[in-house]
C-alpha atoms as a PDB file:
ATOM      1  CA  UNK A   1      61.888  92.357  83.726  1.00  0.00           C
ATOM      2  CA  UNK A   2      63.675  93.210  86.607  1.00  0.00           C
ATOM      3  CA  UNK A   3      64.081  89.854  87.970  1.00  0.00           C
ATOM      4  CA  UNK A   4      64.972  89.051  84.542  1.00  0.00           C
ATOM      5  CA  UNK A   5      67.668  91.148  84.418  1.00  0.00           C
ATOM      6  CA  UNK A   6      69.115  89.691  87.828  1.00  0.00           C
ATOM      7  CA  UNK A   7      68.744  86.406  86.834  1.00  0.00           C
ATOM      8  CA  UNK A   8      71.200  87.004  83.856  1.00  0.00           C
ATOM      9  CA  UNK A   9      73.513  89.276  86.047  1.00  0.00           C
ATOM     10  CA  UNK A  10      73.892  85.931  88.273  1.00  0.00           C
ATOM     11  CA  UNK A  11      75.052  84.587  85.097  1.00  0.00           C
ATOM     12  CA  UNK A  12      77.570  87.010  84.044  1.00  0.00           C
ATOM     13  CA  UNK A  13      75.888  87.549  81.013  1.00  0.00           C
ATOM     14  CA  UNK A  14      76.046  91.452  81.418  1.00  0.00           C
ATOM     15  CA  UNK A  15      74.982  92.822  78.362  1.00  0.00           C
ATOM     16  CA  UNK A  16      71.480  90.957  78.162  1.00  0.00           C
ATOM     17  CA  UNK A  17      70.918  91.945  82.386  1.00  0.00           C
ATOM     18  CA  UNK A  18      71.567  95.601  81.361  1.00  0.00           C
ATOM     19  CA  UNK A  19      68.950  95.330  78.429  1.00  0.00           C
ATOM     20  CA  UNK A  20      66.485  93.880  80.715  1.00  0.00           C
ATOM     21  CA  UNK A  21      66.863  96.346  83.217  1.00  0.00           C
ATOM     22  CA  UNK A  22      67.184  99.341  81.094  1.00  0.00           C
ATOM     23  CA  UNK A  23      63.699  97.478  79.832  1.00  0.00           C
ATOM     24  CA  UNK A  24      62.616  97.654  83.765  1.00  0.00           C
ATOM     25  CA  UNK A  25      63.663 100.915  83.997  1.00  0.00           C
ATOM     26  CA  UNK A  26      61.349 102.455  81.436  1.00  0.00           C
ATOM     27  CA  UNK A  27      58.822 100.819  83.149  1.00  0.00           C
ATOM     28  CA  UNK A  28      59.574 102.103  86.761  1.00  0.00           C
ATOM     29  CA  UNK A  29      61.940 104.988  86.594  1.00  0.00           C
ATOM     30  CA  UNK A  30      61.757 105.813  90.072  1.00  0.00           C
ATOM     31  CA  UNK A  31      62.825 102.236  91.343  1.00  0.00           C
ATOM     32  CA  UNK A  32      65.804 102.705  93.514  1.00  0.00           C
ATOM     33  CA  UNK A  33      66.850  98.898  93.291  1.00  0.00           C
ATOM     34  CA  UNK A  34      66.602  99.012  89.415  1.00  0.00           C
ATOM     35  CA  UNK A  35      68.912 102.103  89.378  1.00  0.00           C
ATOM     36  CA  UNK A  36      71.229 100.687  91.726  1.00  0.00           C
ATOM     37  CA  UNK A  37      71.262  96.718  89.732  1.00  0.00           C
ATOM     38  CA  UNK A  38      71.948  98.876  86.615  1.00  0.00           C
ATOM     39  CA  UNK A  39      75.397 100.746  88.077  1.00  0.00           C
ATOM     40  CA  UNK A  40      76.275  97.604  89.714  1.00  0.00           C
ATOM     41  CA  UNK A  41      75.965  95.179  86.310  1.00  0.00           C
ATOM     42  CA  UNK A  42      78.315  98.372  84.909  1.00  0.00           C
ATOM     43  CA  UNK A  43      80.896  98.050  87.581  1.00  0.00           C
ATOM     44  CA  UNK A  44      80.877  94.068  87.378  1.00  0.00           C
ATOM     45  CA  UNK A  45      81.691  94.716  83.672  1.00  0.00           C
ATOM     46  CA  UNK A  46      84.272  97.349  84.344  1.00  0.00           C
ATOM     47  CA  UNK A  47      82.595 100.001  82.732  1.00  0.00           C
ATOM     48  CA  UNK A  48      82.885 102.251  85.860  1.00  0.00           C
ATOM     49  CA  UNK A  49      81.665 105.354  84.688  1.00  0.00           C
ATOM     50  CA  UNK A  50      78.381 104.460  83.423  1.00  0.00           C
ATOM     51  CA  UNK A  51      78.273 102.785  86.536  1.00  0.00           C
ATOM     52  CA  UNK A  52      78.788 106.337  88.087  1.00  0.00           C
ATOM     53  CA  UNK A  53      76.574 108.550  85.709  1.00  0.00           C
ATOM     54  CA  UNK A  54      73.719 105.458  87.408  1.00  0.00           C
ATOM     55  CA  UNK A  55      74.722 106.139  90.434  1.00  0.00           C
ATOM     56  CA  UNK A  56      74.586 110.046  90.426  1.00  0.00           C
ATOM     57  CA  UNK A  57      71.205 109.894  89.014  1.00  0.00           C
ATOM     58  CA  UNK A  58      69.537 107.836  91.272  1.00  0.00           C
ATOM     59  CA  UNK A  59      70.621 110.686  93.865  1.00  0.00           C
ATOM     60  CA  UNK A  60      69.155 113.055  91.579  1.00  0.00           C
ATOM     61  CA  UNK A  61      65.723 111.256  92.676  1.00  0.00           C
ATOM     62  CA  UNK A  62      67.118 109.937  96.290  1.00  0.00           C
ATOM     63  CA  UNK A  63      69.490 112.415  97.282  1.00  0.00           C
ATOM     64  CA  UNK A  64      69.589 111.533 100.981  1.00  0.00           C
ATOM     65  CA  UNK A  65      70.355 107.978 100.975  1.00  0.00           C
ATOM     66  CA  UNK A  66      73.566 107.402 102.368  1.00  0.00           C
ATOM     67  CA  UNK A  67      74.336 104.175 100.620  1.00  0.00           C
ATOM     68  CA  UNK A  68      74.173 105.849  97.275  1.00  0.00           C
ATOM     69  CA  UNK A  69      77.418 107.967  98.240  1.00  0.00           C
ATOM     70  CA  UNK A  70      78.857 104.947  99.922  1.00  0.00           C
ATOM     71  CA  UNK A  71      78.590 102.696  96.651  1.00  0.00           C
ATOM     72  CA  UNK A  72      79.729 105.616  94.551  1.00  0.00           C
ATOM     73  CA  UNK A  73      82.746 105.889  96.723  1.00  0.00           C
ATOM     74  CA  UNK A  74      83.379 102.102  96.115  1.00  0.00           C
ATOM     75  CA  UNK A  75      83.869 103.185  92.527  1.00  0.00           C
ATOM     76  CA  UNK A  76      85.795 105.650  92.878  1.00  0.00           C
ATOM     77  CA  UNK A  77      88.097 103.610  95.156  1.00  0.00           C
ATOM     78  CA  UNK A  78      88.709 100.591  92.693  1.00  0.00           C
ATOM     79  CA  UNK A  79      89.472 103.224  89.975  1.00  0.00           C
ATOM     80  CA  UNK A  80      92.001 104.769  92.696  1.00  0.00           C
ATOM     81  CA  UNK A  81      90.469 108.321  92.983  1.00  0.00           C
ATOM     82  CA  UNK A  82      90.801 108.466  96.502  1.00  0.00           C
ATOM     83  CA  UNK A  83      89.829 112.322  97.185  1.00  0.00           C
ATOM     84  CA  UNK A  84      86.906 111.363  95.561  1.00  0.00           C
ATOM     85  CA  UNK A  85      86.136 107.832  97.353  1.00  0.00           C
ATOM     86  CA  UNK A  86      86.938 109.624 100.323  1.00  0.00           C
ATOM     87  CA  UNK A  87      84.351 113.027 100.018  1.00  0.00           C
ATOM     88  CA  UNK A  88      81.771 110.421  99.117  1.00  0.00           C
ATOM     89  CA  UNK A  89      82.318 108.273 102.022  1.00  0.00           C
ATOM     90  CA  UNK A  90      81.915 111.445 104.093  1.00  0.00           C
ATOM     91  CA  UNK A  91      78.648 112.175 102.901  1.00  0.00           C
ATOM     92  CA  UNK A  92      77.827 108.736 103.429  1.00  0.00           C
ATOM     93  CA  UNK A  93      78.322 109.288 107.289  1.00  0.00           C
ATOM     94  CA  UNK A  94      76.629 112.371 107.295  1.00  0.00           C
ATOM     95  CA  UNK A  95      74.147 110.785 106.523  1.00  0.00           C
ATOM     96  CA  UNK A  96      73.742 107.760 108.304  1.00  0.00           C
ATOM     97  CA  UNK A  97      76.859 107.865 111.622  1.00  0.00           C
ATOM     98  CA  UNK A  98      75.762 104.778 112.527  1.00  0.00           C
ATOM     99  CA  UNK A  99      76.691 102.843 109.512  1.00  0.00           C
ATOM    100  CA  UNK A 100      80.392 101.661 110.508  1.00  0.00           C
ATOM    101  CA  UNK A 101      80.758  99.645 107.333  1.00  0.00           C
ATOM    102  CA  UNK A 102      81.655 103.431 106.033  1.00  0.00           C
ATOM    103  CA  UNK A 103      84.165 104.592 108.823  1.00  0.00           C
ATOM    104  CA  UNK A 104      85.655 101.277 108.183  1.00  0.00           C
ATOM    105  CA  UNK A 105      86.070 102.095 104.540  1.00  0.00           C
ATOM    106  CA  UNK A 106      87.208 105.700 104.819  1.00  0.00           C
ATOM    107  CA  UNK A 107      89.347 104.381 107.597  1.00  0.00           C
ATOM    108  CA  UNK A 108      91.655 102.395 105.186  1.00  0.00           C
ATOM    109  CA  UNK A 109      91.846 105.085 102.414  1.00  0.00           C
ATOM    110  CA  UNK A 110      92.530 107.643 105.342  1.00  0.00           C
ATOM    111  CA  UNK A 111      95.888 105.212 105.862  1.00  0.00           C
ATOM    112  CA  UNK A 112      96.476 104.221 102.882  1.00  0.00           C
ATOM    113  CA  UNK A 113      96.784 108.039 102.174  1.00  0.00           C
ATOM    114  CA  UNK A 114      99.103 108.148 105.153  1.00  0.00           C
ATOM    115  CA  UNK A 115      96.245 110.248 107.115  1.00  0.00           C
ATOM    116  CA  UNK A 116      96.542 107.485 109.748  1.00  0.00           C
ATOM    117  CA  UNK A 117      95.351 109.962 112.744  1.00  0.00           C
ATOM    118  CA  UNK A 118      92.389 110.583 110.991  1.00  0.00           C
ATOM    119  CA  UNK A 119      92.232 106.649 110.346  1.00  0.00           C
ATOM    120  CA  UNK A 120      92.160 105.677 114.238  1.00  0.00           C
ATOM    121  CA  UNK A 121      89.450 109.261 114.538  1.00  0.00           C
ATOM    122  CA  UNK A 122      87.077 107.022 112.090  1.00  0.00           C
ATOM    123  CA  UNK A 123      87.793 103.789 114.441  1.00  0.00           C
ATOM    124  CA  UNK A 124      87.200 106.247 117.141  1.00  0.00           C
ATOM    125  CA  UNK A 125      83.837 106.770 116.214  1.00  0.00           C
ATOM    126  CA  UNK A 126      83.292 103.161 115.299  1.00  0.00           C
ATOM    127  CA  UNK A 127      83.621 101.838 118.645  1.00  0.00           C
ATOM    128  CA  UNK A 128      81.230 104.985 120.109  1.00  0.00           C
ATOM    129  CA  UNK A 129      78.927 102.996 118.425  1.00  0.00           C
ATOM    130  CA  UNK A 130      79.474  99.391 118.572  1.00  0.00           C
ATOM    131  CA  UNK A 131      82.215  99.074 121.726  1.00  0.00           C
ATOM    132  CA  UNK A 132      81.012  95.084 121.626  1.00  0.00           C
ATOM    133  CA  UNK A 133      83.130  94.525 118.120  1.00  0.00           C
ATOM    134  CA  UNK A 134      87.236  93.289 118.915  1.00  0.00           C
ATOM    135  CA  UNK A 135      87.895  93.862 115.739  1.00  0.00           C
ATOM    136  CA  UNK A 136      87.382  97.577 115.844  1.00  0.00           C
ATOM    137  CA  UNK A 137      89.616  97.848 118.839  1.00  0.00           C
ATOM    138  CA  UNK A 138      92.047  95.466 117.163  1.00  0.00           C
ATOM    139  CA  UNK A 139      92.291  97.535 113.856  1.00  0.00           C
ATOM    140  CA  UNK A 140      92.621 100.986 115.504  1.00  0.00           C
ATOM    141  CA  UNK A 141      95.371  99.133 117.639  1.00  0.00           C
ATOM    142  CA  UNK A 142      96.768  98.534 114.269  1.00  0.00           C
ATOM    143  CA  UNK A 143      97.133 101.925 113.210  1.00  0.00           C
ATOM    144  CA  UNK A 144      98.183 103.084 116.568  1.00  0.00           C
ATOM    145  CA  UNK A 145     101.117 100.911 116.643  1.00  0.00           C
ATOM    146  CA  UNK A 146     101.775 102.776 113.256  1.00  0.00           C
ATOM    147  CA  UNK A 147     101.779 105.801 114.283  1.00  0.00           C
ATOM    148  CA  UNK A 148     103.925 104.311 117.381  1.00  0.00           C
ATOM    149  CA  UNK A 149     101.792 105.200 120.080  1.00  0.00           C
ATOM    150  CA  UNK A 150     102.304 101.597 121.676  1.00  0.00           C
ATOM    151  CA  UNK A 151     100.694 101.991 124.987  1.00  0.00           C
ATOM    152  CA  UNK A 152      97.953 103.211 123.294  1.00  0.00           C
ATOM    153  CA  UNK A 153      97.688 100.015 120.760  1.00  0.00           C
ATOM    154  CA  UNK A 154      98.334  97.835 124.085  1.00  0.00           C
ATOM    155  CA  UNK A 155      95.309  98.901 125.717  1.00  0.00           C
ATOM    156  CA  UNK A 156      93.308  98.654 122.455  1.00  0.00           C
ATOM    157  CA  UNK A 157      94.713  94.670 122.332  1.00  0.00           C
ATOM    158  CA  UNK A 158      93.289  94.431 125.730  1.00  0.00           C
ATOM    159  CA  UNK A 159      89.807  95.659 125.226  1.00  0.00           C
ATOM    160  CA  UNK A 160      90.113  93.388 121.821  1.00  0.00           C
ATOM    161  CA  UNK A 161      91.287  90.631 124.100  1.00  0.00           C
ATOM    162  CA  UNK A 162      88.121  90.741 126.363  1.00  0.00           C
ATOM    163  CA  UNK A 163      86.386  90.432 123.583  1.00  0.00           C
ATOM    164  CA  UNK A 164      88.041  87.455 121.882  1.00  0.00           C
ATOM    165  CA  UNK A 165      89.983  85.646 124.264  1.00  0.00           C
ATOM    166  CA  UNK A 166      90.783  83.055 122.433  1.00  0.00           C
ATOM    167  CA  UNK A 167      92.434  84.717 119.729  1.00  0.00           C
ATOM    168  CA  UNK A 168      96.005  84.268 119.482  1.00  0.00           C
ATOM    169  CA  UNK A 169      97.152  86.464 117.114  1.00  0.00           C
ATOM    170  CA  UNK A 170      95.754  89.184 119.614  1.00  0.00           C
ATOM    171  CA  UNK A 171      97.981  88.163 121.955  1.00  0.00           C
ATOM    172  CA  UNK A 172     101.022  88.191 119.689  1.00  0.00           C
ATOM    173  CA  UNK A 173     100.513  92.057 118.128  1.00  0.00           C
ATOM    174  CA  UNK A 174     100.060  93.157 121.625  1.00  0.00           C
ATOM    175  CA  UNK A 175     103.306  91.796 122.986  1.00  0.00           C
ATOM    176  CA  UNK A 176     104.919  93.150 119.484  1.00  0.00           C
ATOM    177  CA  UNK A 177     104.148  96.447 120.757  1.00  0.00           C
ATOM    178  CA  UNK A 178     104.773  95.409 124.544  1.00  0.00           C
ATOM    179  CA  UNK A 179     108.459  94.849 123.164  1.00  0.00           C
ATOM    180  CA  UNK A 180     108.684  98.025 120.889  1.00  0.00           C
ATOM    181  CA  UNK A 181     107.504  99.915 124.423  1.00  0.00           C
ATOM    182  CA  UNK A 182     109.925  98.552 126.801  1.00  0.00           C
ATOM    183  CA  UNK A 183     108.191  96.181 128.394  1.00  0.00           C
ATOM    184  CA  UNK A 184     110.084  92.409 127.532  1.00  0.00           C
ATOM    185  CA  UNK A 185     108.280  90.374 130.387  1.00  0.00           C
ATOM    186  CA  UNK A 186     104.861  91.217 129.475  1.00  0.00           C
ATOM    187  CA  UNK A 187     106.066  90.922 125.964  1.00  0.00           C
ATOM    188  CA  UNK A 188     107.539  87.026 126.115  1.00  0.00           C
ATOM    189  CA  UNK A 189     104.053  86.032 128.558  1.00  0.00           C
ATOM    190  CA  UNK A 190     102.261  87.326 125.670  1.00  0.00           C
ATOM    191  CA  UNK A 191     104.512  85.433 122.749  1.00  0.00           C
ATOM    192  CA  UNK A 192     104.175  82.615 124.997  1.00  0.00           C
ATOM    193  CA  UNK A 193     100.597  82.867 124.631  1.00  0.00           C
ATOM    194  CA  UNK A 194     100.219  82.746 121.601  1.00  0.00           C
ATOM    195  CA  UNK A 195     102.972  80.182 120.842  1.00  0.00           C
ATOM    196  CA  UNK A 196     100.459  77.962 123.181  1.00  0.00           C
ATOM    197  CA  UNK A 197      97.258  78.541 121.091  1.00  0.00           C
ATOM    198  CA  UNK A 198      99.343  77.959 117.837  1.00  0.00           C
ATOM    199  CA  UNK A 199     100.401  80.427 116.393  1.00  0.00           C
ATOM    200  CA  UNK A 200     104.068  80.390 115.037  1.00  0.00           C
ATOM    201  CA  UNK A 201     105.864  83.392 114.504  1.00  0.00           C
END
């Protein structure tokens, strides 16, 4: 029934997937991956808050998985109740610190919120635990230059740099905040840069 159920998720056809899995469901009522396919066919179909009631009782049964929180926050976050994203995304992490898919997440409602210090603390973290990813140093960059700390974004481009030389638009944020800092001839060798590898301002 399950499979069932996915098959006519895959086709949008929501209604008939959630009567299959609710089917499933009776069947199994302590499969995870049924509970989660239900709140997940509720979200597809906008119907948010069934999809959280599902949600909040499969961490009745699994109350320490962190991805649970972290797909409850997603919820909350497309209906724009941030507090609430955001309290579930921090449960997320104390559950699982490793997972950077949620610092990312939190990240962005933490500036969206205009808590952007707290934003670069989650990007912070994220590179403690993968320092091989540019993109990590290139967002906190991002939020640096922000919060106008432009050395500090500068040496965040860098480290990005290292790790994706070839990527021009690198080059062209760092000697945005290069300029915005003072410094005009590391600024234009940077434009320059990225002029050469194609991109246009």
């Amino acid at each position: 029934m399950y499979n069932k159920g996915i098959n006519r998720e895959n086709l949008g056809e929501y209604p008939k997937a959630l009567h299959l899995l609710f089917y499933a469901l009776s069947l199994k009522s302590s499969s995870l991956k049924i509970y989660k396919a239900i709140a997940r066919v509720y979200a597809k179909n906008k119907n948010y808050l069934n999809a959280l009631d599902y949600y909040s009782k499969a961490m009745i049964k699994y109350e320490n998985n962190a991805e649970l929180y972290a797909l409850k926050a997603d919820i909350h976050r497309k209906i724009k109740q941030y507090d609430l994203a955001i309290k579930h995304y921090d449960q997320a992490i104390k559950l699982d610190y490793n997972n950077n898919e949620y610092y990312i997440k939190r990240a962005f409602l933490k500036y969206y919120i205009d808590e952007i210090q707290d934003a670069i603390n989650d990007y912070n973290a994220a590179v403690l635990n993968n320092p091989k990813d540019y993109f990590l140093y290139e967002q906190r960059a991002f939020y640096k230059f922000q919060k106008k700390l432009y050395n500090n974004a500068i040496e965040d481009y860098e480290s990005a740099i290292k790790l994706s030389p070839k990527n021009a638009h690198l080059y062209y944020m760092k000697a945005a905040a290069e300029m915005l800092s003072g410094n005009n001839t590391e600024a234009e060798k940077d434009f320059n840069t990225a002029s050469n590898m194609g991109l246009k301002e």
